[in-house]
C-alpha atoms as a PDB file:
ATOM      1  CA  UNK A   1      -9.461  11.366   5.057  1.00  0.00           C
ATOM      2  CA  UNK A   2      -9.375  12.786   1.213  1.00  0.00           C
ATOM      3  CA  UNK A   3      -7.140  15.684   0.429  1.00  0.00           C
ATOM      4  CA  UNK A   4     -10.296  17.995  -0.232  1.00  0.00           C
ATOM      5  CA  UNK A   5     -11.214  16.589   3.493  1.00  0.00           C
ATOM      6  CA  UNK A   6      -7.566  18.186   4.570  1.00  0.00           C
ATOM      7  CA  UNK A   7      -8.622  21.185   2.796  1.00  0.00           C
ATOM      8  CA  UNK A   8     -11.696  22.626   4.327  1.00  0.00           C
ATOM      9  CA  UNK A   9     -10.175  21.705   7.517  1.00  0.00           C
ATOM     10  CA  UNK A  10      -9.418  24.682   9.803  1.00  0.00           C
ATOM     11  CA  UNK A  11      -5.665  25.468  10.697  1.00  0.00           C
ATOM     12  CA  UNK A  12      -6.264  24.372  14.000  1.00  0.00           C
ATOM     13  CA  UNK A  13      -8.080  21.266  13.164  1.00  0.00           C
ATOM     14  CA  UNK A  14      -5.665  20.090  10.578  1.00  0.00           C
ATOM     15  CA  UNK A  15      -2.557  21.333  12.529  1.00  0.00           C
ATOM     16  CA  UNK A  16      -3.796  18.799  15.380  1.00  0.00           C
ATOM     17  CA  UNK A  17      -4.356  16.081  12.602  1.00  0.00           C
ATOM     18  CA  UNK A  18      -1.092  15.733  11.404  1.00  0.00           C
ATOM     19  CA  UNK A  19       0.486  16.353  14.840  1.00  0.00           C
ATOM     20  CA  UNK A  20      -1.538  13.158  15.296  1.00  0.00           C
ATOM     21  CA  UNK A  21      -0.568  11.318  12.183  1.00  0.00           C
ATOM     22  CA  UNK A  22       3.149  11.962  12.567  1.00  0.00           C
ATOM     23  CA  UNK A  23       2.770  10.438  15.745  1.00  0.00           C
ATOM     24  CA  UNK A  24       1.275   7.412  14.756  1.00  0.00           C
ATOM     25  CA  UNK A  25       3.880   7.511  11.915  1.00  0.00           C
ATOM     26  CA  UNK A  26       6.578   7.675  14.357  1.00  0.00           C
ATOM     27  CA  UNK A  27       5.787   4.425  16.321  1.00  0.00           C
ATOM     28  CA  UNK A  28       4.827   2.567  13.632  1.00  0.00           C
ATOM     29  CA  UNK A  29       8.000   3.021  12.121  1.00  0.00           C
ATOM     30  CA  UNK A  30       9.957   2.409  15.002  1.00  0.00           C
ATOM     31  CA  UNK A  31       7.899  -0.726  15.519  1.00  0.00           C
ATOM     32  CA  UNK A  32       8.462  -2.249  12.146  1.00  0.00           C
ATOM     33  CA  UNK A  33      12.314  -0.815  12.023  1.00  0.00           C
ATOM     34  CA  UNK A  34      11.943   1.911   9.651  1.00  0.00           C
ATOM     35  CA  UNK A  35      13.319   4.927  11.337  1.00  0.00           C
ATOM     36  CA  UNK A  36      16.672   6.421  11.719  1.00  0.00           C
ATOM     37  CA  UNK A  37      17.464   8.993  14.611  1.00  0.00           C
ATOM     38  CA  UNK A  38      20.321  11.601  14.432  1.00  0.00           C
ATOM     39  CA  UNK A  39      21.476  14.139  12.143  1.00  0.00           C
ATOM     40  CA  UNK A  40      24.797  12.101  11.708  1.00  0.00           C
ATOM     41  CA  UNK A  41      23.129   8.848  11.311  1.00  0.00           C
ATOM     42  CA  UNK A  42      20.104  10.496   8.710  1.00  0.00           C
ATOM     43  CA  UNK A  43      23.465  11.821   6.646  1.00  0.00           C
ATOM     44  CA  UNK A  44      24.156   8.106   6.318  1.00  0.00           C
ATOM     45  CA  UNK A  45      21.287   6.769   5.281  1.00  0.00           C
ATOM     46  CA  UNK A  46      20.553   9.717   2.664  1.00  0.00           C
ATOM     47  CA  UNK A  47      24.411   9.174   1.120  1.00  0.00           C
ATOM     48  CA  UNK A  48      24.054   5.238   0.866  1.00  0.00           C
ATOM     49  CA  UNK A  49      20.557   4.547   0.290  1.00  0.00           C
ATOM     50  CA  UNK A  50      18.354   8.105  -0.566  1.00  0.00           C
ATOM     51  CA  UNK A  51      15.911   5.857  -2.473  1.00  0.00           C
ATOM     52  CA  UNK A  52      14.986   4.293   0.580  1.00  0.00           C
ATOM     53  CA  UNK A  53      14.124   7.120   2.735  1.00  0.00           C
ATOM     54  CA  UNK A  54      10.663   8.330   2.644  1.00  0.00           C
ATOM     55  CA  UNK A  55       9.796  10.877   5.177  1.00  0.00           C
ATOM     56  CA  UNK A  56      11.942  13.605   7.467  1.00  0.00           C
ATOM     57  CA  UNK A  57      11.606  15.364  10.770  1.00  0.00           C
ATOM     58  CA  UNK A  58      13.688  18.141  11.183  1.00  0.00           C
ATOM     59  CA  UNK A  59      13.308  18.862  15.429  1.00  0.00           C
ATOM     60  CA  UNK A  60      14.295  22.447  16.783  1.00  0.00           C
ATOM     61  CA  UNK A  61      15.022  23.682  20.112  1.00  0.00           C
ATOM     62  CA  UNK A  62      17.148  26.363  21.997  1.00  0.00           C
ATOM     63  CA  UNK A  63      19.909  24.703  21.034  1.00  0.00           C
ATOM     64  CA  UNK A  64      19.333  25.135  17.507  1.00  0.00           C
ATOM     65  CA  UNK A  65      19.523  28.733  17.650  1.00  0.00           C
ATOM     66  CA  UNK A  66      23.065  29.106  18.908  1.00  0.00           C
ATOM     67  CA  UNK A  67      24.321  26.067  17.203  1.00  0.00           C
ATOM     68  CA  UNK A  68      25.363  26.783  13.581  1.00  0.00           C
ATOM     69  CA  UNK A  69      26.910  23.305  12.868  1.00  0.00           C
ATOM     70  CA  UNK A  70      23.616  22.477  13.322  1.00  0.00           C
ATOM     71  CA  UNK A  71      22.051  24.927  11.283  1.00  0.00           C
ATOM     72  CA  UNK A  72      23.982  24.091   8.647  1.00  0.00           C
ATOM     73  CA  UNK A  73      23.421  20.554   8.617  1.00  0.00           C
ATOM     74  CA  UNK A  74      19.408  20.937   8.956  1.00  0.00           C
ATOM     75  CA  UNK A  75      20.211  23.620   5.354  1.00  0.00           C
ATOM     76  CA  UNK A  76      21.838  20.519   3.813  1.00  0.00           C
ATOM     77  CA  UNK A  77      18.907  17.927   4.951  1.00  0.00           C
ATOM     78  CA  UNK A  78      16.484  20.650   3.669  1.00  0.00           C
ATOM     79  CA  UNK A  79      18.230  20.499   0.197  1.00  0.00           C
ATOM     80  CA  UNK A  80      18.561  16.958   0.137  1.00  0.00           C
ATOM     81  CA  UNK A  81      15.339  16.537   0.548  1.00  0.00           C
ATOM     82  CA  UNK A  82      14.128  18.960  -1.980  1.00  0.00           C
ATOM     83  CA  UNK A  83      16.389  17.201  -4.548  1.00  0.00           C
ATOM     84  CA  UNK A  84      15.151  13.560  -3.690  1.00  0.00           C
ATOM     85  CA  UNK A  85      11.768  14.472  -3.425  1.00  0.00           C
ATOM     86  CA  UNK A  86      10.927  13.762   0.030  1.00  0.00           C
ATOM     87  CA  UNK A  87       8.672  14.943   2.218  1.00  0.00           C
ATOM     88  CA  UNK A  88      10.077  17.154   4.940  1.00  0.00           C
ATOM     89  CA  UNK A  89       8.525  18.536   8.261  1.00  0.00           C
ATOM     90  CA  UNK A  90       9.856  20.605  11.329  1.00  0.00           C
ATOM     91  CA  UNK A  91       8.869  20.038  14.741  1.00  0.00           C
ATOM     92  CA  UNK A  92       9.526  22.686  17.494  1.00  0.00           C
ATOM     93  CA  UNK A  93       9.539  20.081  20.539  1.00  0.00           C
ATOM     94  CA  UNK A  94      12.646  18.046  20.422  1.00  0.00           C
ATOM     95  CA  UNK A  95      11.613  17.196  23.798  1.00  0.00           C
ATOM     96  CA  UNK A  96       8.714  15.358  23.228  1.00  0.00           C
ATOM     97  CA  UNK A  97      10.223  14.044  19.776  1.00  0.00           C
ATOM     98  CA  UNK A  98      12.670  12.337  21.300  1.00  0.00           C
ATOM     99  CA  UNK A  99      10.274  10.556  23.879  1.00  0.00           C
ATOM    100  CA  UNK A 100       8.390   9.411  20.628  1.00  0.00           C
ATOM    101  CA  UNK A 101      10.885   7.588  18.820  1.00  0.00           C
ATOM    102  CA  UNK A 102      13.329   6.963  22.108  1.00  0.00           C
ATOM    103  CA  UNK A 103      14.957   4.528  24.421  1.00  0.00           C
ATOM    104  CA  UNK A 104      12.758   3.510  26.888  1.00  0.00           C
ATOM    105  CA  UNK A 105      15.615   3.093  29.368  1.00  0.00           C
ATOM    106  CA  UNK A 106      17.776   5.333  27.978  1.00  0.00           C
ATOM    107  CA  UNK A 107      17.302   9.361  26.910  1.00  0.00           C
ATOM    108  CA  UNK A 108      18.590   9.723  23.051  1.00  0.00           C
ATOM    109  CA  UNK A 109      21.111  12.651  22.990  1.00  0.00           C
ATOM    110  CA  UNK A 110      20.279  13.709  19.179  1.00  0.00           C
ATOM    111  CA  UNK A 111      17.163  13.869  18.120  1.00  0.00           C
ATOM    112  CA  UNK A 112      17.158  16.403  15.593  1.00  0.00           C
ATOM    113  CA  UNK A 113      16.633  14.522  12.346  1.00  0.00           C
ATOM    114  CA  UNK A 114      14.580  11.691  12.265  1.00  0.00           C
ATOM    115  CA  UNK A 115      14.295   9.520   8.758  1.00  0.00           C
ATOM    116  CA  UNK A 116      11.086   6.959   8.369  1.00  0.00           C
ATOM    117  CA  UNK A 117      12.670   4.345   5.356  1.00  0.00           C
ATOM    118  CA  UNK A 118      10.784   2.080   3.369  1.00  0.00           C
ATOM    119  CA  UNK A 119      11.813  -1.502   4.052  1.00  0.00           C
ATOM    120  CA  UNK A 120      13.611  -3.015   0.799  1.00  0.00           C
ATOM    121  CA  UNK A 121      10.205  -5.765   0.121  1.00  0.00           C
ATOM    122  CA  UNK A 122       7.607  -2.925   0.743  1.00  0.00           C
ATOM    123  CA  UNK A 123       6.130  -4.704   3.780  1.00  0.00           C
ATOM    124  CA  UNK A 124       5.333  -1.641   5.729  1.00  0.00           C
ATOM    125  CA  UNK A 125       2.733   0.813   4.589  1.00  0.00           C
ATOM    126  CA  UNK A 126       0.962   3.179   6.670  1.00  0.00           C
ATOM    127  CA  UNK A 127      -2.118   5.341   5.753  1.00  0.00           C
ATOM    128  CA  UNK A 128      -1.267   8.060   8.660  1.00  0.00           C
ATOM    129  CA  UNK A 129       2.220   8.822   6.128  1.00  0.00           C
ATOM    130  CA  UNK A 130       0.343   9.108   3.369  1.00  0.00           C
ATOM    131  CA  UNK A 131      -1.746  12.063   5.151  1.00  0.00           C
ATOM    132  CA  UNK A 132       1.748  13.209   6.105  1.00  0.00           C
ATOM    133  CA  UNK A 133       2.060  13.299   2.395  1.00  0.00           C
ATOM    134  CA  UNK A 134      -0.597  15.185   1.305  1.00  0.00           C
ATOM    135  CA  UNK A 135      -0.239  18.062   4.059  1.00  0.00           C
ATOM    136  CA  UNK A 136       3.433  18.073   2.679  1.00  0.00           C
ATOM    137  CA  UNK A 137       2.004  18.550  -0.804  1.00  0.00           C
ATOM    138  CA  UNK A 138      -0.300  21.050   0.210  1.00  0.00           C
ATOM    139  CA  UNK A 139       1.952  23.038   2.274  1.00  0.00           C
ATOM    140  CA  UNK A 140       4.580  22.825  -1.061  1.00  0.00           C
ATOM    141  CA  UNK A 141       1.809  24.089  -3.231  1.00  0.00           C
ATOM    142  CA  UNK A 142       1.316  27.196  -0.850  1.00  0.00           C
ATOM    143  CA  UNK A 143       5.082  27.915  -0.514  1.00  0.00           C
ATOM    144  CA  UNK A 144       5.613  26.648   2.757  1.00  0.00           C
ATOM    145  CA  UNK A 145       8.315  23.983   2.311  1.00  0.00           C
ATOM    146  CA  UNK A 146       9.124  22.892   5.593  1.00  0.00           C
ATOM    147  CA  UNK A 147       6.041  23.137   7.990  1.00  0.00           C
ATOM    148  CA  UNK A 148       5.969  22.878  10.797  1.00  0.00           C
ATOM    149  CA  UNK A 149       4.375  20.544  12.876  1.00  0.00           C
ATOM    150  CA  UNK A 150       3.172  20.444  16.826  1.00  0.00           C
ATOM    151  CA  UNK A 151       3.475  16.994  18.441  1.00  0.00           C
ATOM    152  CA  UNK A 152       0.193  16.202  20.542  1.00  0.00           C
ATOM    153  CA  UNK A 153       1.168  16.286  24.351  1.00  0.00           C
ATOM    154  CA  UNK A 154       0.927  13.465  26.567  1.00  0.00           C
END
């Protein structure tokens, strides 16, 4: 799909599109080892190696609201971000986030950042981010600088 493609699309139609492609985004990069889970663990990753992050997921829930640790930390993310140049999203079902990117066996506990890296030798590209890209660009260029994004249901 072309970015004038993304354009005429409806709000519907292209909120169910990228809902789609970060999905497919999501397990791709946990298949080829390219995502990091946890607001803790994303702080790492963004103070050792910022170059190699490419994409964020910012998850909110009920939580969220009355947590302002939390809160805090997602302002910080946001800013990092903004300052490193990459593309940022918000989802509003941590729920169904964390079944995305998640343990099998076991249930992940923090789910409320997810990074997707770039391997170090480039190995891993995926046309479904790059759509993620665009709609980020977009939504940028109409003042919207965290969208959000619904996950598709299962």
């Amino acid at each position: 799909m072309t970015f004038e493609e993304v354009l005429i699309q409806k709000p519907v139609e292209r909120a169910q599109c990228t809902g789609k492609a970060l999905e497919e985004v999501l397990v791709s990069a946990q298949d080829n080892g390219a995502i990091t889970v946890g607001v803790y663990e994303c702080a790492k990753v963004m103070n050792l190696d910022p170059d190699s992050v490419s994409f964020c997921v910012l998850a909110m829930d009920e939580e969220f609201q009355c947590d302002i640790a939390l809160q805090i930390h997602f302002t910080l993310i946001q800013s990092f971000c903004f300052d490193n140049d990459i593309s940022i999203v918000r989802v509003s079902d941590m729920q169904r986030l964390a079944e995305i990117v998640g343990d099998k066996v076991e249930p992940l506990e923090d789910a409320h950042c997810v990074l997707i890296t770039n391997p170090a030798d480039g190995s891993w590209e995926d046309p479904a981010l790059q759509k993620l890209h665009l709609f980020c660009e977009e939504s940028r260029s109409l003042n919207d600088w965290v969208p959000e994004i619904s996950l598709p249901e299962r």
